[in-house]
N, C-alpha and C. Protein backbone atom coordinates (compact mmCIF):
# COMPACT_ATOMS: atom_id res chain seq x y z
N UNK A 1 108.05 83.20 59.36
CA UNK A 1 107.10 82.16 59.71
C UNK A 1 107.86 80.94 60.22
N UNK A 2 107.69 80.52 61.22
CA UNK A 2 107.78 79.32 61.99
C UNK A 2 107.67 78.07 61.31
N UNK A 3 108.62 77.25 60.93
CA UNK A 3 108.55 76.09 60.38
C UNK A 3 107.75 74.85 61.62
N UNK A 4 106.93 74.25 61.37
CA UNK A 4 106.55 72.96 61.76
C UNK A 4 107.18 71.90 61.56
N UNK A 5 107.90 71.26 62.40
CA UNK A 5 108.32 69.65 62.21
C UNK A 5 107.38 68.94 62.63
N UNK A 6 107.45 67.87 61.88
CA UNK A 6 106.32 66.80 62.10
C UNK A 6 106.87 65.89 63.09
N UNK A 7 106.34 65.21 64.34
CA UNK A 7 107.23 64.34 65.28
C UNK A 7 106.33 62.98 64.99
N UNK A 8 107.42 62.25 64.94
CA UNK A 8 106.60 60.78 64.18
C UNK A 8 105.32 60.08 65.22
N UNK A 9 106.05 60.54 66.47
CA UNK A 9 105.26 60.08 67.68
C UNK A 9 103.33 60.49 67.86
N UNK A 10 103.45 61.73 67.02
CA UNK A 10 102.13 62.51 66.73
C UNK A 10 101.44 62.31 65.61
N UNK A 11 102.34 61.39 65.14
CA UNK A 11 101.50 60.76 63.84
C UNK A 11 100.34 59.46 64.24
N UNK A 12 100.66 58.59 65.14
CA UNK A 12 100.22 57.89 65.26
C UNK A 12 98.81 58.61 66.40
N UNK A 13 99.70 59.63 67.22
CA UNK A 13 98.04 59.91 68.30
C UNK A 13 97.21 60.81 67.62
N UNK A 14 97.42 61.59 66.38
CA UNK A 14 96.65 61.97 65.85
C UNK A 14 95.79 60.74 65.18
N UNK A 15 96.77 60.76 64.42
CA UNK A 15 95.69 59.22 63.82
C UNK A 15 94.75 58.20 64.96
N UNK A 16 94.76 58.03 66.10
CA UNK A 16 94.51 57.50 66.50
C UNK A 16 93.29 58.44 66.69
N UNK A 17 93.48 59.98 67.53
CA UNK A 17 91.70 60.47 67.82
C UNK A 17 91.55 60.97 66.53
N UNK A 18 91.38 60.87 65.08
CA UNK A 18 91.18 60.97 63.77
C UNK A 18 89.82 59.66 63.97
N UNK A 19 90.56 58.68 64.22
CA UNK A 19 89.65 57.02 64.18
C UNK A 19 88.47 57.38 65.41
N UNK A 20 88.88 57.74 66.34
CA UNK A 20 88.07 57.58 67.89
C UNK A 20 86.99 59.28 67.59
N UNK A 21 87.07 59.94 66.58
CA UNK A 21 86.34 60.93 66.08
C UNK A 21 86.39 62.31 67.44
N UNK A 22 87.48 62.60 67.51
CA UNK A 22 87.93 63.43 68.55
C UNK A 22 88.60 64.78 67.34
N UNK A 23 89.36 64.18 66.60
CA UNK A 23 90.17 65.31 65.53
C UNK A 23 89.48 64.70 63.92
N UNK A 24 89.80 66.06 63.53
CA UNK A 24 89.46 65.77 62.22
C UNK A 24 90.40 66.46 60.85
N UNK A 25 90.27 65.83 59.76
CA UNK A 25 91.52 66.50 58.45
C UNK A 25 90.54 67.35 57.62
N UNK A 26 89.34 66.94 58.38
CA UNK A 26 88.37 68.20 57.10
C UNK A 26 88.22 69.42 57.98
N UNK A 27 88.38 70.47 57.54
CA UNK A 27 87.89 71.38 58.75
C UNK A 27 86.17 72.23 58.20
N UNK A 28 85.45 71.80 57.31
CA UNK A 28 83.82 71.24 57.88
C UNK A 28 83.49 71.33 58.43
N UNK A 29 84.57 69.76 59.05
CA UNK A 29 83.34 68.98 60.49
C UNK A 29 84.15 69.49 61.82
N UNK A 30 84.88 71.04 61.92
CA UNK A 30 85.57 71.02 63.13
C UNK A 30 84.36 71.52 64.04
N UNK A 31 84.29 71.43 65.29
CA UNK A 31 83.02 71.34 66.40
C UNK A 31 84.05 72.06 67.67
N UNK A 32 83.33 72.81 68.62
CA UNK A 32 83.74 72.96 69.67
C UNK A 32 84.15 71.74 70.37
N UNK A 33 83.85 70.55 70.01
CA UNK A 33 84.30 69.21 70.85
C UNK A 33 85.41 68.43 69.46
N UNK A 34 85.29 68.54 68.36
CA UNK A 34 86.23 67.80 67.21
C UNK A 34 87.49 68.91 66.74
N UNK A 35 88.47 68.95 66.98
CA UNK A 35 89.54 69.34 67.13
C UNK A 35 90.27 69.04 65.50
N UNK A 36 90.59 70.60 64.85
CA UNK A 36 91.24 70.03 63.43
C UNK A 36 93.18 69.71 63.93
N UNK A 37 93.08 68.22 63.09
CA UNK A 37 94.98 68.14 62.84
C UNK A 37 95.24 69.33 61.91
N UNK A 38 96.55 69.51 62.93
CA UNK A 38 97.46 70.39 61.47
C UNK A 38 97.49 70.42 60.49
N UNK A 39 97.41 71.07 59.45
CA UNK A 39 97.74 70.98 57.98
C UNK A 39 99.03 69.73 57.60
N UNK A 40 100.13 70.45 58.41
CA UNK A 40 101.72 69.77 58.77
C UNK A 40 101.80 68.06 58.25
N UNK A 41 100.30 67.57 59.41
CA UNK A 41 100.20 65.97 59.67
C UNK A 41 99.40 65.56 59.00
N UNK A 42 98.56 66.29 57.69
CA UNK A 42 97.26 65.46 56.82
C UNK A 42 98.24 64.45 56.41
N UNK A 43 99.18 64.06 55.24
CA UNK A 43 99.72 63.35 54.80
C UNK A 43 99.99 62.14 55.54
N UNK A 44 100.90 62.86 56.43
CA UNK A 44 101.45 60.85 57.47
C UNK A 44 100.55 60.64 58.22
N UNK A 45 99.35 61.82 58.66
CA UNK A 45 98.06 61.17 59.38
C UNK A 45 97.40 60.19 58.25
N UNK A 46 97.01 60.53 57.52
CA UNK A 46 96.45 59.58 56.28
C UNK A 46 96.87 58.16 55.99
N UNK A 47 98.17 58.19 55.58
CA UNK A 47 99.06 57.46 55.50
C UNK A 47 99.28 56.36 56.80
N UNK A 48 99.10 56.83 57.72
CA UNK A 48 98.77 55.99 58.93
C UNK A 48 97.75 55.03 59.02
N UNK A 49 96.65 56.11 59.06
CA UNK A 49 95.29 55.67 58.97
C UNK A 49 95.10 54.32 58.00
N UNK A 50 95.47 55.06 57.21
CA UNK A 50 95.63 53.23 55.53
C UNK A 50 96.18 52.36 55.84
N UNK A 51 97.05 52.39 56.65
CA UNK A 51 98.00 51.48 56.96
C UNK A 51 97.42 50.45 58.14
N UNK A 52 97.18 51.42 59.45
CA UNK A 52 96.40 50.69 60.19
C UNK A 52 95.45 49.99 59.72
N UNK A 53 94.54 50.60 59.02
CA UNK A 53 93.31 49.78 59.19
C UNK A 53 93.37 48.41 58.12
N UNK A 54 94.69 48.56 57.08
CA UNK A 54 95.09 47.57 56.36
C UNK A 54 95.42 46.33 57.06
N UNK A 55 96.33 46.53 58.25
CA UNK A 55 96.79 45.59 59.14
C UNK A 55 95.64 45.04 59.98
N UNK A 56 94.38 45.84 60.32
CA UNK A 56 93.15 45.11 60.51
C UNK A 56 92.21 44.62 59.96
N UNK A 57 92.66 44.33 58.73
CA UNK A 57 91.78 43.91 57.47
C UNK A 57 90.43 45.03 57.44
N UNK A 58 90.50 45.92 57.65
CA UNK A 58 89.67 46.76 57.14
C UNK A 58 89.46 47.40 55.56
């Protein structure tokens, strides 16, 4: 089995269509149009996500 590296650069554009409701970490809500993140990126996608929206007072 093929190891996954996580590239830091994909942390942030996941996270970003995570917010813009393009991808998603639940796979639920995956849709022919909502696209699931990797397993790989739940963590530093998350971790992003908190962070950002911390820095926007969200």
């Amino acid at each position: 089995m093929a190891k996954i590296v996580v590239k830091k650069y994909m942390v942030q554009v996941y996270g970003k269509l995570v917010i813009s409701g393009k991808y998603t970490m639940d796979d639920r809500e995956v849709t022919d149009d909502i696209k699931f993140v990797p397993e790989t990126y739940h963590e530093a996608v998350a971790l992003w996500i908190a962070a950002y929206e911390a820095s926007r007072g969200e």
